[in-house]
PDB file of N, CA and C in Angstrom:
ATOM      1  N   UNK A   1     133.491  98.145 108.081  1.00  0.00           N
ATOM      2  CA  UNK A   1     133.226  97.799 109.449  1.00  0.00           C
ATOM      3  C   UNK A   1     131.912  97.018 109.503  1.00  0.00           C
ATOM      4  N   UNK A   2     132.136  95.718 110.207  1.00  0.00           N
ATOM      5  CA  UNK A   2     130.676  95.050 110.369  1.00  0.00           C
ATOM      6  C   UNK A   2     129.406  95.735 111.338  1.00  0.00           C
ATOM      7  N   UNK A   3     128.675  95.193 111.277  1.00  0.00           N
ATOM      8  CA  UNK A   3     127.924  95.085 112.656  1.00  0.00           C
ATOM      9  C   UNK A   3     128.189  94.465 114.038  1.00  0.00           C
ATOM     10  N   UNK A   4     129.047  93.606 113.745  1.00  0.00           N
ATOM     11  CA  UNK A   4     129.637  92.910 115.390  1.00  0.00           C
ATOM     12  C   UNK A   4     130.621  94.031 115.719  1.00  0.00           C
ATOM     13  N   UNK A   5     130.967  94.091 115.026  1.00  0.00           N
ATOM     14  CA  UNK A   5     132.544  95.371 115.375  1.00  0.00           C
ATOM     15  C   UNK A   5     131.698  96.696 115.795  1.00  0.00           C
ATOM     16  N   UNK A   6     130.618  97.139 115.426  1.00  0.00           N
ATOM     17  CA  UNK A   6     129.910  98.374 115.421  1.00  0.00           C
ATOM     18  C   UNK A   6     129.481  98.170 117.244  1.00  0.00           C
ATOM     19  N   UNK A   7     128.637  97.308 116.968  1.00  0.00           N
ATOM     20  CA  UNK A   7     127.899  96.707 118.304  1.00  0.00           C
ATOM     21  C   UNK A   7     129.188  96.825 119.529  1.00  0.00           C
ATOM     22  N   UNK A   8     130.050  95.864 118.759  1.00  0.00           N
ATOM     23  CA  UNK A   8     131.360  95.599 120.321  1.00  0.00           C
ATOM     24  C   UNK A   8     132.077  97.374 120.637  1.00  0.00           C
ATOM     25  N   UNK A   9     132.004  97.600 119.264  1.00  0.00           N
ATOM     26  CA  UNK A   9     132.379  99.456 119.729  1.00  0.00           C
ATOM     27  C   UNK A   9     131.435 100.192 120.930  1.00  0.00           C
ATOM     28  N   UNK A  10     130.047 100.173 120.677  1.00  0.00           N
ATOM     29  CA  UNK A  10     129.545 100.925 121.127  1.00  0.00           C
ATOM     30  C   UNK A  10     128.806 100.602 122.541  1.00  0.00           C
ATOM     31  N   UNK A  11     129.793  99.369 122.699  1.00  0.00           N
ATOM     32  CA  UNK A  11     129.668  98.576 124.202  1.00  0.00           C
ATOM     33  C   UNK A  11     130.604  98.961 124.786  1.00  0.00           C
ATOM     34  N   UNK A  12     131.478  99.262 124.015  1.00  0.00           N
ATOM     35  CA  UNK A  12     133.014 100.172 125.178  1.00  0.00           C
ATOM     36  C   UNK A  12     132.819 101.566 125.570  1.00  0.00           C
ATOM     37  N   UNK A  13     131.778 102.067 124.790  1.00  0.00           N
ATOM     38  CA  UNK A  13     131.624 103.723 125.182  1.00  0.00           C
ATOM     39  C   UNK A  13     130.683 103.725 126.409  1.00  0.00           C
ATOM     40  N   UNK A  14     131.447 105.541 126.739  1.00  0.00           N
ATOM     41  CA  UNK A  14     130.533 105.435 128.159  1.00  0.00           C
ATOM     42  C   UNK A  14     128.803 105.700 128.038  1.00  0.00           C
ATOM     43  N   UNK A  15     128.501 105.663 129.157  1.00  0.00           N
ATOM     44  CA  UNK A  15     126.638 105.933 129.151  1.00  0.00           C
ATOM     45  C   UNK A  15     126.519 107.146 128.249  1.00  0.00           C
ATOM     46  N   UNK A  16     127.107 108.256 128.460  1.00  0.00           N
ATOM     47  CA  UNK A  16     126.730 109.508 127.770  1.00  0.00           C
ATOM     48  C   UNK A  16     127.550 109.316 126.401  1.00  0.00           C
ATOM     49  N   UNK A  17     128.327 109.024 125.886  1.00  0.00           N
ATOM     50  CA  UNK A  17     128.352 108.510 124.525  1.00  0.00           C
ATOM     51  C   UNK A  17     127.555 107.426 123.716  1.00  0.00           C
ATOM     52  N   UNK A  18     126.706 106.433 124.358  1.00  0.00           N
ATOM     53  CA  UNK A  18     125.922 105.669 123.867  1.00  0.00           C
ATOM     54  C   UNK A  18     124.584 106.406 123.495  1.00  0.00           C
ATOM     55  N   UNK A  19     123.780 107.379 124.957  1.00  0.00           N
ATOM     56  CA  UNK A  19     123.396 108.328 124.762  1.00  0.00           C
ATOM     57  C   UNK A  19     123.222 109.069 123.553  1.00  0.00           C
ATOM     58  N   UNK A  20     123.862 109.955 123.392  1.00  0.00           N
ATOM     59  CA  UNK A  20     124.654 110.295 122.104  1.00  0.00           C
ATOM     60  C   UNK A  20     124.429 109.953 120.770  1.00  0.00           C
ATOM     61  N   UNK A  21     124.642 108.567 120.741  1.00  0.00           N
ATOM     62  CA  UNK A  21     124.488 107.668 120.223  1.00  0.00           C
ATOM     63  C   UNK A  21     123.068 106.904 119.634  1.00  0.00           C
ATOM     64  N   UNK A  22     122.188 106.845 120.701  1.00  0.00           N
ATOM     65  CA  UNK A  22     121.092 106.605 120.310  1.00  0.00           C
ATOM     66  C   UNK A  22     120.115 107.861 119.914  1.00  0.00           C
ATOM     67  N   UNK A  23     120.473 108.899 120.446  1.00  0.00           N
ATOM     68  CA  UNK A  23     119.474 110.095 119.719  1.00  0.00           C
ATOM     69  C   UNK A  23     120.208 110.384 118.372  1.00  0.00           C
ATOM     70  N   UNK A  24     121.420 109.918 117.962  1.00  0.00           N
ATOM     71  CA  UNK A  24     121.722 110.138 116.762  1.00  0.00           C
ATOM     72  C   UNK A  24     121.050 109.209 115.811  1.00  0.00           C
ATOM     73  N   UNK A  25     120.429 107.861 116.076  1.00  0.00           N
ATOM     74  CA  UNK A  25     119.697 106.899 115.348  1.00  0.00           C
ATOM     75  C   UNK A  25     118.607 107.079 115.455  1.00  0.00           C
ATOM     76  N   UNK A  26     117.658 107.635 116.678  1.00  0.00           N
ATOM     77  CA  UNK A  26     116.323 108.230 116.462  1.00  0.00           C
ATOM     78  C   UNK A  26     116.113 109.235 115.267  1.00  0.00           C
ATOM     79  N   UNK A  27     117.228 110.618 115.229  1.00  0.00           N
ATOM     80  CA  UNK A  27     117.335 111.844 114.647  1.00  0.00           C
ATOM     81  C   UNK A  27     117.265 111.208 113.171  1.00  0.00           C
ATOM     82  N   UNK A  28     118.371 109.712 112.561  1.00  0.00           N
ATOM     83  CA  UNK A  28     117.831 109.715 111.430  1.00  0.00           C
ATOM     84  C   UNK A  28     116.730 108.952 110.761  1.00  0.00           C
ATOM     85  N   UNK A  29     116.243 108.080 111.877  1.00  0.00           N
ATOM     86  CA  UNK A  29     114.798 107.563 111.542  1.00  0.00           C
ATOM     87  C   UNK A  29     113.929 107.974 111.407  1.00  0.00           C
ATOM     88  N   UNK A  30     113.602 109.472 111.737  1.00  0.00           N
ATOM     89  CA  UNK A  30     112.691 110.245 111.766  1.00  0.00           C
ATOM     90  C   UNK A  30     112.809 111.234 110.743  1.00  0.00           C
ATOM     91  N   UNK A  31     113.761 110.650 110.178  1.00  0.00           N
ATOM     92  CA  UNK A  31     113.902 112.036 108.589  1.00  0.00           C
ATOM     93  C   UNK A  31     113.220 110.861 108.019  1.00  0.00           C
ATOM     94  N   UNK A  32     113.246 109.485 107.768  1.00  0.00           N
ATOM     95  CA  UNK A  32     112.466 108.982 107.138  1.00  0.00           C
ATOM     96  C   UNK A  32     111.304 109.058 106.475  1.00  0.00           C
ATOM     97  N   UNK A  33     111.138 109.178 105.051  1.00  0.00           N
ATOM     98  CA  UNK A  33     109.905 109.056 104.235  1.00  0.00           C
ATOM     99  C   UNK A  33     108.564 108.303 104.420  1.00  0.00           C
ATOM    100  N   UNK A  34     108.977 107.054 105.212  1.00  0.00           N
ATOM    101  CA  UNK A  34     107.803 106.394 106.188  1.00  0.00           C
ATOM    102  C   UNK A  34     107.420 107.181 107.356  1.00  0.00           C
ATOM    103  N   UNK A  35     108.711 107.218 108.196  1.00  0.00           N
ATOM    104  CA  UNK A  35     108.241 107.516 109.645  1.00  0.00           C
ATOM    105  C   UNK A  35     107.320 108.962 109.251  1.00  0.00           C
ATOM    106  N   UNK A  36     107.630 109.489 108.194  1.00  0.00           N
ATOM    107  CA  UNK A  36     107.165 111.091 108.167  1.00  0.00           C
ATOM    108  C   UNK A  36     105.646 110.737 107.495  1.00  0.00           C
ATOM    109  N   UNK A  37     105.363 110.032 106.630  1.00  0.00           N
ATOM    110  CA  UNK A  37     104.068 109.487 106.132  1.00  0.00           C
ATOM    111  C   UNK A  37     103.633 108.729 107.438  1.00  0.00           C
ATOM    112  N   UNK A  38     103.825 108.099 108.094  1.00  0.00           N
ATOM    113  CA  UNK A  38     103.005 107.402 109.424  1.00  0.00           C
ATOM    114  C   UNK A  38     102.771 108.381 110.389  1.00  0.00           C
ATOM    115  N   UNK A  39     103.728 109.486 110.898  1.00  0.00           N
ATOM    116  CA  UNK A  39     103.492 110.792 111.553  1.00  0.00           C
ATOM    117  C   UNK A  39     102.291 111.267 110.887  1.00  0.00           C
ATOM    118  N   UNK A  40     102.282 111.532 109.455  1.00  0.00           N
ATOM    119  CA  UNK A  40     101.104 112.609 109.090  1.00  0.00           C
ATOM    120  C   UNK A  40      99.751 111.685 109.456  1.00  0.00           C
ATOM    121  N   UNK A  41      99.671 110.562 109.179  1.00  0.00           N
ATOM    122  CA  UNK A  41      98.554 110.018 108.954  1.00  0.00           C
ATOM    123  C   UNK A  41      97.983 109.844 110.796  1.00  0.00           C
ATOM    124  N   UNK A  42      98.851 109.193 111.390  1.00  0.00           N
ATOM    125  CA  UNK A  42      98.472 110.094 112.899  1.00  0.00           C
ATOM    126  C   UNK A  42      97.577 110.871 113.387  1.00  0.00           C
ATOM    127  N   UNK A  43      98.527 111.883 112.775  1.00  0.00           N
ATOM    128  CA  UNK A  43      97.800 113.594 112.918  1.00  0.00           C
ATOM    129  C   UNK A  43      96.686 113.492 112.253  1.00  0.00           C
ATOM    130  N   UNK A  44      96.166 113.409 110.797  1.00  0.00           N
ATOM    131  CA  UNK A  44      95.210 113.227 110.523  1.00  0.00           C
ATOM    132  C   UNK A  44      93.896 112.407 111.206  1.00  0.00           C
ATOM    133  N   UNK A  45      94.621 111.489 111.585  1.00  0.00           N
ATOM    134  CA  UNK A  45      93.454 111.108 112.268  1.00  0.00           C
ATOM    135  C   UNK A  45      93.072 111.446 113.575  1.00  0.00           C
ATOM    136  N   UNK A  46      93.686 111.954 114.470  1.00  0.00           N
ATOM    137  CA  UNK A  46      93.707 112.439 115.959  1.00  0.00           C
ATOM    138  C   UNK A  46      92.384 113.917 115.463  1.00  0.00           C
ATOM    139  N   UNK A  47      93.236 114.280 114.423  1.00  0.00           N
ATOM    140  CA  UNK A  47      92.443 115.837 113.968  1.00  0.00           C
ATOM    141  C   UNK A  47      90.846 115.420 113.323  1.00  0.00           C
ATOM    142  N   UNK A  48      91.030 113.900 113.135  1.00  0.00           N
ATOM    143  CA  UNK A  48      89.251 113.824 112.733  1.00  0.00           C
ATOM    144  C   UNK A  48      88.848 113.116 114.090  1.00  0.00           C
ATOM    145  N   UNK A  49      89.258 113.160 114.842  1.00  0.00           N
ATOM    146  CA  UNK A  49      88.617 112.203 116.280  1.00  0.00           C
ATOM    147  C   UNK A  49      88.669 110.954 116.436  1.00  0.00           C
ATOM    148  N   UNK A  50      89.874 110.156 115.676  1.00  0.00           N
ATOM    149  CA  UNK A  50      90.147 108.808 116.075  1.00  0.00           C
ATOM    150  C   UNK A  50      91.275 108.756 117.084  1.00  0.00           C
ATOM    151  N   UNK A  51      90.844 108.694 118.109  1.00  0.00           N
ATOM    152  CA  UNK A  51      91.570 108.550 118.921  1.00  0.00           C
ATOM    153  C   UNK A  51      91.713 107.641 119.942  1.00  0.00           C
ATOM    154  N   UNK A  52      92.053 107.056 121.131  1.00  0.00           N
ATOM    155  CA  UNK A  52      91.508 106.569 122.324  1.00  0.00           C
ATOM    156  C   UNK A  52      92.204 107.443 123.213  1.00  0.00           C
ATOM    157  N   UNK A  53      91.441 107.555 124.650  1.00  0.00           N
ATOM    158  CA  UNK A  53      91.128 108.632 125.657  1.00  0.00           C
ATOM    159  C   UNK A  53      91.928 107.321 127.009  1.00  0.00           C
ATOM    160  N   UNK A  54      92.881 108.315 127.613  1.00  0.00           N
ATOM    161  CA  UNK A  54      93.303 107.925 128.583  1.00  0.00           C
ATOM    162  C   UNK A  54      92.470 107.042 130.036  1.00  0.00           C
ATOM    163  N   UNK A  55      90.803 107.695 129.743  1.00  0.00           N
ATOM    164  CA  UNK A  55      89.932 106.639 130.228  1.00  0.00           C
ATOM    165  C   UNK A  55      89.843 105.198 129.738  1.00  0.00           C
ATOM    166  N   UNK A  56      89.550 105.594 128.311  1.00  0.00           N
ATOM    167  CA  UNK A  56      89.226 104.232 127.632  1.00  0.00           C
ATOM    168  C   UNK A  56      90.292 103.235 127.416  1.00  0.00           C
ATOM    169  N   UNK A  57      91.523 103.627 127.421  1.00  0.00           N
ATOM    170  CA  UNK A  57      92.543 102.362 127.343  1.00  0.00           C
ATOM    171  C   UNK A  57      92.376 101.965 128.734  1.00  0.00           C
ATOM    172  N   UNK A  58      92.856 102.625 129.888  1.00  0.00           N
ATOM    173  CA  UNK A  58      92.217 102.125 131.009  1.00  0.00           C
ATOM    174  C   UNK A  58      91.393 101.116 131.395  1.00  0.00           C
ATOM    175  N   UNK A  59      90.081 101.303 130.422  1.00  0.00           N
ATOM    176  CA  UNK A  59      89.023 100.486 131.063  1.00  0.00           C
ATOM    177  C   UNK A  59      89.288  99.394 130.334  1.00  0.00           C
ATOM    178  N   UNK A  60      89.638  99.145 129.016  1.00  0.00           N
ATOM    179  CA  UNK A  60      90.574  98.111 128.278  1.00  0.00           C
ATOM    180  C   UNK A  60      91.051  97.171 128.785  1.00  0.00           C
ATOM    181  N   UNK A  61      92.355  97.496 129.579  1.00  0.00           N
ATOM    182  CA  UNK A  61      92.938  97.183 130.339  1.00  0.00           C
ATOM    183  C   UNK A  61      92.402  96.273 131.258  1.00  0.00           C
ATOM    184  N   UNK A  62      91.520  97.158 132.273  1.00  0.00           N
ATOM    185  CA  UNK A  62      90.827  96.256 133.121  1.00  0.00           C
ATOM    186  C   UNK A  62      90.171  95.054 133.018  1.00  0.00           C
ATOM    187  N   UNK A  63      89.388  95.304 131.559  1.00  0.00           N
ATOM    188  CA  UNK A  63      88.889  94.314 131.416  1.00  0.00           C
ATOM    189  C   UNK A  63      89.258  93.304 130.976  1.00  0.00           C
ATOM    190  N   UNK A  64      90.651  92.897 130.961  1.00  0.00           N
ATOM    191  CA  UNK A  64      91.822  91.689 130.498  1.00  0.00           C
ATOM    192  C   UNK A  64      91.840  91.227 131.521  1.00  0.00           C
TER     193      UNK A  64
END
């Protein structure tokens, strides 16, 4: 089965089967050996204080 055929399939299903559908492609991207090494490194850093603060993107922002 291609990808056009995959795609045109999952254009005929309803909302809650696409649904479905897309938390089943989140669920296996996130078993991923990257996504799980980019998760840790995250955490690591949130846990040493690199972070930005819901103020500071804010003021970011503004200043664009």
């Amino acid at each position: 089965m291609s990808i056009l055929e995959l795609k045109q399939g999952i254009s005929r299903l309803s909302q809650r089967e696409r649904r479905e559908i897309q938390l089943y492609l989140l669920r296996l991207k996130r078993e991923t050996p990257a996504w799980k090494r980019a998760t840790a490194k995250k955490i690591r850093d949130m846990q040493a204080g690199k972070f930005t603060t819901v103020e500071e993107l804010s003021a970011r922002i503004r200043q664009k």
